[in-house]
N, C-alpha and C. Protein backbone atom coordinates (compact mmCIF):
# COMPACT_ATOMS: atom_id res chain seq x y z
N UNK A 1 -36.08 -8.45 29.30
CA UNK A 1 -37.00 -7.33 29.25
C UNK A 1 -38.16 -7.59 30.18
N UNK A 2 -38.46 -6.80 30.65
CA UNK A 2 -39.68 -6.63 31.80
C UNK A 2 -41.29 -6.76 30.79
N UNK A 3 -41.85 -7.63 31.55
CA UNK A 3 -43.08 -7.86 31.07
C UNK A 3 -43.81 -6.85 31.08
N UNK A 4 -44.92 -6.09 30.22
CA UNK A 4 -45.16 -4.79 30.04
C UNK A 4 -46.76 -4.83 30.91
N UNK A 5 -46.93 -4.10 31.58
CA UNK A 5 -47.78 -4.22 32.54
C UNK A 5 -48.51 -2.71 33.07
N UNK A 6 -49.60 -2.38 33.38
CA UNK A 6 -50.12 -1.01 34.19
C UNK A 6 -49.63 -0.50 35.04
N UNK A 7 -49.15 -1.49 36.03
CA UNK A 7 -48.36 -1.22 37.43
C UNK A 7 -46.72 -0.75 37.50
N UNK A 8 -46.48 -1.63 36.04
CA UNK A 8 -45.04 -1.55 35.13
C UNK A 8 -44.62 0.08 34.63
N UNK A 9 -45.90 0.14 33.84
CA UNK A 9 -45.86 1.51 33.39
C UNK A 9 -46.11 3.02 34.33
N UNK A 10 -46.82 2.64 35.20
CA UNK A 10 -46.61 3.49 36.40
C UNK A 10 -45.86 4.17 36.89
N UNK A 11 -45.02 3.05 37.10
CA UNK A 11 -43.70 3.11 38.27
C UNK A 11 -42.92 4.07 37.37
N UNK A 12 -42.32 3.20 36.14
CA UNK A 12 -41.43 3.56 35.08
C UNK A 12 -41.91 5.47 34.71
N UNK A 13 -43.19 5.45 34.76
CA UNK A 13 -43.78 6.99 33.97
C UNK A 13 -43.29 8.13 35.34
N UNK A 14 -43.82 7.36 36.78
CA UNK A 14 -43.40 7.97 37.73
C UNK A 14 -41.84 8.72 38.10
N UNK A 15 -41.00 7.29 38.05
CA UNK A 15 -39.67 7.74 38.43
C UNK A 15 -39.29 8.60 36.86
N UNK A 16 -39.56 9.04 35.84
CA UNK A 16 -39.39 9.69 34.87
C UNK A 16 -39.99 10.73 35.15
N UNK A 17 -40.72 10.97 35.88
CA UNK A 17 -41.21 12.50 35.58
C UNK A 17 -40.85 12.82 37.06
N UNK A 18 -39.92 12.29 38.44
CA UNK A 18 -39.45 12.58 39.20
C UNK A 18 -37.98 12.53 39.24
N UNK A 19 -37.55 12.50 38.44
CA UNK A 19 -36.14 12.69 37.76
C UNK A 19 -36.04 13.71 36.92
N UNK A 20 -36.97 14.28 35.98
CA UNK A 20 -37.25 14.91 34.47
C UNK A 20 -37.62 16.11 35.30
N UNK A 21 -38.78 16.24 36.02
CA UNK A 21 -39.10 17.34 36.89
C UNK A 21 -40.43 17.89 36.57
N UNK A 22 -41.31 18.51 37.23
CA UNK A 22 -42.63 19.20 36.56
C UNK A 22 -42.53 20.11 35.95
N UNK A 23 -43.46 20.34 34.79
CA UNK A 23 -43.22 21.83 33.54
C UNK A 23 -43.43 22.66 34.63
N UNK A 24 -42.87 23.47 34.10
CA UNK A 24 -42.67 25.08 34.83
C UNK A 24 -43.95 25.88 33.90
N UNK A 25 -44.68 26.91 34.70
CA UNK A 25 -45.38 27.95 34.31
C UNK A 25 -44.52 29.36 33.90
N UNK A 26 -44.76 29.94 32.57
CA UNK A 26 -45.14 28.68 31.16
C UNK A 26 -44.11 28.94 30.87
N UNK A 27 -43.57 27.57 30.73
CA UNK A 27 -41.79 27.23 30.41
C UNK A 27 -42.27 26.84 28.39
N UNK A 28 -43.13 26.36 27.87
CA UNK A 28 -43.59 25.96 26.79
C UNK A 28 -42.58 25.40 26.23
N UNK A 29 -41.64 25.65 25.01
CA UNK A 29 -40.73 24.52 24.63
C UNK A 29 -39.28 24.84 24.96
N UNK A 30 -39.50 26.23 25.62
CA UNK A 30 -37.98 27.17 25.70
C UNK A 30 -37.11 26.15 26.75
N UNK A 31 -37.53 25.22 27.83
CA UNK A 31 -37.13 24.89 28.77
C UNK A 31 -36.28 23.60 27.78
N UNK A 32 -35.20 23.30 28.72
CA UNK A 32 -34.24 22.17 27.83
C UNK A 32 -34.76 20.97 28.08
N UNK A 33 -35.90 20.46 29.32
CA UNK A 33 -36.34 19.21 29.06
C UNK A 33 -37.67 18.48 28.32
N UNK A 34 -38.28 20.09 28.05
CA UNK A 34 -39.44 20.13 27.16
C UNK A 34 -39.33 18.70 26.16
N UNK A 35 -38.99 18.74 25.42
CA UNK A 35 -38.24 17.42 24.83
C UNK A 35 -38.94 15.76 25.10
N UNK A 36 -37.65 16.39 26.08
CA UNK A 36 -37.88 15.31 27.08
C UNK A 36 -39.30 14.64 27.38
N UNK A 37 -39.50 15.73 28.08
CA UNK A 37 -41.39 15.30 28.88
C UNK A 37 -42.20 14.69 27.58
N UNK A 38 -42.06 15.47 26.23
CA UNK A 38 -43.21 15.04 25.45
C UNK A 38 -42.76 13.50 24.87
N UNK A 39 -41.05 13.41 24.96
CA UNK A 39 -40.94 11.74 24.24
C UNK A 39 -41.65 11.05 25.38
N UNK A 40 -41.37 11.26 26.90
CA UNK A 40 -41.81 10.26 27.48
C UNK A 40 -44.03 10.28 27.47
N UNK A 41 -44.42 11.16 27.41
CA UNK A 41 -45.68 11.57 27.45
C UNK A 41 -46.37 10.65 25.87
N UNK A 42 -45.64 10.76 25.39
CA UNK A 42 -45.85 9.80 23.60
C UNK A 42 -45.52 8.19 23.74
N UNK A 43 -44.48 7.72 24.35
CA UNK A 43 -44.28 6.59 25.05
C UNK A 43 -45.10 6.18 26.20
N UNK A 44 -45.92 6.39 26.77
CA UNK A 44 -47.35 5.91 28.21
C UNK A 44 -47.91 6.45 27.20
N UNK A 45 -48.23 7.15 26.15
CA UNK A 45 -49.81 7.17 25.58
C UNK A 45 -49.91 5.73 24.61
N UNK A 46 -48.70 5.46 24.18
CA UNK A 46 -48.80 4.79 23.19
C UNK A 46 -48.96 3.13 23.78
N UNK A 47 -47.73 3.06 25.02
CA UNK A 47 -48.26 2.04 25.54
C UNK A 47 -49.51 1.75 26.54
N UNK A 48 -49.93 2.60 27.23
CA UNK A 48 -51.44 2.63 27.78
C UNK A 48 -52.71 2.02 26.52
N UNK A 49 -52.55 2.72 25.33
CA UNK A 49 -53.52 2.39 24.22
C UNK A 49 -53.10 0.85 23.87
N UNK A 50 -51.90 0.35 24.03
CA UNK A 50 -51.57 -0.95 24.04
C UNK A 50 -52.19 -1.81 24.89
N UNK A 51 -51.95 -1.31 26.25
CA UNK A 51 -52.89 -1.93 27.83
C UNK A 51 -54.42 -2.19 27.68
N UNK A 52 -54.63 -0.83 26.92
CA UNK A 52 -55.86 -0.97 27.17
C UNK A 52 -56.69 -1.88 25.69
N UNK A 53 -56.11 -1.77 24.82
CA UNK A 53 -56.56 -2.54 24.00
C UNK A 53 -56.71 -4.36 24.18
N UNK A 54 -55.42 -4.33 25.25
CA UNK A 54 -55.28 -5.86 25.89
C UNK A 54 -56.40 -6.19 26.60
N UNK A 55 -57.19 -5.37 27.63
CA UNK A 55 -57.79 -5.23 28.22
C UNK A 55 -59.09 -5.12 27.80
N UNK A 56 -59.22 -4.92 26.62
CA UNK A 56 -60.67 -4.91 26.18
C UNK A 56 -60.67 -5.78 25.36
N UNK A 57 -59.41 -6.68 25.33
CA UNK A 57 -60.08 -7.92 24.09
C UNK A 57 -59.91 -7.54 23.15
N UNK A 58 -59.32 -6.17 22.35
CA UNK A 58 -59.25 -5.71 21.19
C UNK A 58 -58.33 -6.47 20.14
N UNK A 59 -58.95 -6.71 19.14
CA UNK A 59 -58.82 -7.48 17.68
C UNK A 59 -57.23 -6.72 17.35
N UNK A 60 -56.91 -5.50 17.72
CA UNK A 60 -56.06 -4.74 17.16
C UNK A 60 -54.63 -5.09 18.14
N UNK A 61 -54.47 -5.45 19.51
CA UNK A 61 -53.80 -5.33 20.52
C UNK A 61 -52.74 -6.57 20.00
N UNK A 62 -52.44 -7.55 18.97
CA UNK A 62 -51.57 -8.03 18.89
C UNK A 62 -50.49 -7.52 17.56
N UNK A 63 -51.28 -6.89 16.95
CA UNK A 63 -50.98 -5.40 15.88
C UNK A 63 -50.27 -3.95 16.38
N UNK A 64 -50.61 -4.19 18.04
CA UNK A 64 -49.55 -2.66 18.82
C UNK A 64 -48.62 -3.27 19.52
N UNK A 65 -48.25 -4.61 19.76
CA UNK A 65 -47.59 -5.31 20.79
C UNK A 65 -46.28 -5.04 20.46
N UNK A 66 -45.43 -5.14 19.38
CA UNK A 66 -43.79 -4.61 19.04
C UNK A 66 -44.10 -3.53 19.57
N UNK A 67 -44.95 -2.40 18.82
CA UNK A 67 -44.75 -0.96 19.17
C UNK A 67 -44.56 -0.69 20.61
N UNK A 68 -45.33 -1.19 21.40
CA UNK A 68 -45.44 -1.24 23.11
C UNK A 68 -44.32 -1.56 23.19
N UNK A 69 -43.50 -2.68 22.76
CA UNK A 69 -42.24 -3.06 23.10
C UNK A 69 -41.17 -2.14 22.91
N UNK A 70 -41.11 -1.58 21.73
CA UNK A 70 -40.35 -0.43 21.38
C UNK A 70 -40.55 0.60 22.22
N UNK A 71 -41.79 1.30 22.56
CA UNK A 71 -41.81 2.66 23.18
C UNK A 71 -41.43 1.95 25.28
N UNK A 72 -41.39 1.19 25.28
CA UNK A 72 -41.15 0.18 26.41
C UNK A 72 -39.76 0.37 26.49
N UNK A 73 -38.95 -0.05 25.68
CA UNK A 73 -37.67 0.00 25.33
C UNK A 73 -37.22 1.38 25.72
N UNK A 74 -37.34 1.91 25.23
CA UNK A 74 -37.37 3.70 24.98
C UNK A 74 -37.45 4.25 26.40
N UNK A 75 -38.36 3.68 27.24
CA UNK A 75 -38.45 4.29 28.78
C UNK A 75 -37.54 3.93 29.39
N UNK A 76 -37.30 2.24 28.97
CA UNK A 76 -36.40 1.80 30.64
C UNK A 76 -35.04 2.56 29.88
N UNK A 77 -34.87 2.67 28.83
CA UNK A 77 -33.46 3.44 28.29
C UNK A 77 -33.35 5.14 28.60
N UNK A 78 -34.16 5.83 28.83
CA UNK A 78 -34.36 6.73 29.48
C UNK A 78 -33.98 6.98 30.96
N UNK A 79 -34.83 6.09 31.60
CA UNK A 79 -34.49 6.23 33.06
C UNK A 79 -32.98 5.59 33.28
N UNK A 80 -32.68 4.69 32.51
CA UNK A 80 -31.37 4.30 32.71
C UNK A 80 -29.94 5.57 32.73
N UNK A 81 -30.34 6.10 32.03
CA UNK A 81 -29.51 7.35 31.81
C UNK A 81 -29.32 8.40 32.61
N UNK A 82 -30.37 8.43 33.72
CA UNK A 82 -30.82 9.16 35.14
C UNK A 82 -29.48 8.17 36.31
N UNK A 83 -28.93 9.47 37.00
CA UNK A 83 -28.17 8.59 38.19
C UNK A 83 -29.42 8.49 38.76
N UNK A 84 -29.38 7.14 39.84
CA UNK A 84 -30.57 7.39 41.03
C UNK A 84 -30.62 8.34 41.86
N UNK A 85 -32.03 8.55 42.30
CA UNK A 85 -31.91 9.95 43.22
C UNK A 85 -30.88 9.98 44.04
N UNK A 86 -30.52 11.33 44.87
CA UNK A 86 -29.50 11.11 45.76
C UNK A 86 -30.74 11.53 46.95
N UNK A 87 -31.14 10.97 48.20
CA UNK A 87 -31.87 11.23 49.20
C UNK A 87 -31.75 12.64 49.64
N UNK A 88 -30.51 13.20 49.37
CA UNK A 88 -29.86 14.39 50.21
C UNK A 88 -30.03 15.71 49.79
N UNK A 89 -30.24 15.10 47.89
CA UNK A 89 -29.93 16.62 46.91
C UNK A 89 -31.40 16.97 46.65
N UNK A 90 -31.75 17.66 46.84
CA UNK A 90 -33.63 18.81 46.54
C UNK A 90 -33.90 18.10 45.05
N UNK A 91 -35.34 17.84 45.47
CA UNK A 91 -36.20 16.64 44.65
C UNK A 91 -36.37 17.85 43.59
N UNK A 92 -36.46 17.12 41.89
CA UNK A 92 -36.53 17.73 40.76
C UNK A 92 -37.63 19.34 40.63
N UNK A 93 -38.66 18.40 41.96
CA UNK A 93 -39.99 19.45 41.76
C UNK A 93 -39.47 20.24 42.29
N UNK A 94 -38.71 20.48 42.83
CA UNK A 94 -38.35 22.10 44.04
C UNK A 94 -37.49 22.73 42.75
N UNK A 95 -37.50 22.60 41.51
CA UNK A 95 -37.67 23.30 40.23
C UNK A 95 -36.04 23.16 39.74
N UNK A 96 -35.29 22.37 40.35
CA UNK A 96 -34.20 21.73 39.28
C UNK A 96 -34.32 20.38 38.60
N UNK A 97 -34.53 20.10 37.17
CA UNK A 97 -34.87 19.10 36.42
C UNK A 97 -33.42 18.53 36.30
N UNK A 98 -33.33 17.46 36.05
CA UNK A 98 -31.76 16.66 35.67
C UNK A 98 -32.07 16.58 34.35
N UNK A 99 -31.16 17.10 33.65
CA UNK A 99 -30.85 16.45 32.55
C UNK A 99 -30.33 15.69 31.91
N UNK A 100 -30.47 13.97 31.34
CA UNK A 100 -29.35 13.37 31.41
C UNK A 100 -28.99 13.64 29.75
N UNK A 101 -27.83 12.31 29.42
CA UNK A 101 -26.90 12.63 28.31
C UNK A 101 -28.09 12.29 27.14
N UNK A 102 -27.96 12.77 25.70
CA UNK A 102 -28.93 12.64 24.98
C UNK A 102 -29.03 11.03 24.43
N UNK A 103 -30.52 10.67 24.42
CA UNK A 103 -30.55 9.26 24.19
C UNK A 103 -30.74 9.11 22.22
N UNK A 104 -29.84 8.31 22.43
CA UNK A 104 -30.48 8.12 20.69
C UNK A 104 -31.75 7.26 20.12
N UNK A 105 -32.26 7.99 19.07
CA UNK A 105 -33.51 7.03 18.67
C UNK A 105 -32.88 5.86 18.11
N UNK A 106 -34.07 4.53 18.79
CA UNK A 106 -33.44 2.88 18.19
C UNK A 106 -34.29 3.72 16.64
N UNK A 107 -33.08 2.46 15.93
CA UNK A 107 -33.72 2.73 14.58
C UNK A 107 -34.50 2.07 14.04
């Protein structure tokens, strides 16, 4: 497992929401990756509040460290499920989102 990191979470939040695609105006939950966007949007909030609790020395940050690991888990299993881009085929934002196969929640 990849050491959980800012620069880590970046990348990972990046290539997920360039695979996943940008919300559409106003697509609200009707769109099929709606879903999608908010598990990954709940996963970087949850581990960012992890980062940053590391980062401030917080009393609480060895009390979120599984959870980070779990919602950690949850991303790279996400993007895993994405083929890699193809250079050739029109990037998600030019308003086709990929959808990949449905991931199951770890239990």
């Amino acid at each position: 497992m990849n050491r959980i990191s800012r620069e880590g979470l970046d990348r990972l939040a990046a290539a997920l929401a360039e695979r996943i695609g940008a919300p559409r105006e106003p697509c609200g939950d009707a769109h099929p990756v709606e879903p999608l966007r908010r598990q990954v949007r709940h996963a970087v909030t949850g581990i960012d509040a992890y980062l940053s609790a590391v980062e401030a020395g917080s009393g609480s940050a060895p009390g979120l460290h599984q959870r980070a690991l779990d919602l950690w888990e949850t991303l790279e299993r996400l993007a895993s499920t994405f083929p890699e881009p193809d250079p050739t085929e029109p990037a998600a934002s030019e308003g086709r989102a990929r959808v990949p196969a449905q991931v199951a929640p770890r239990p």
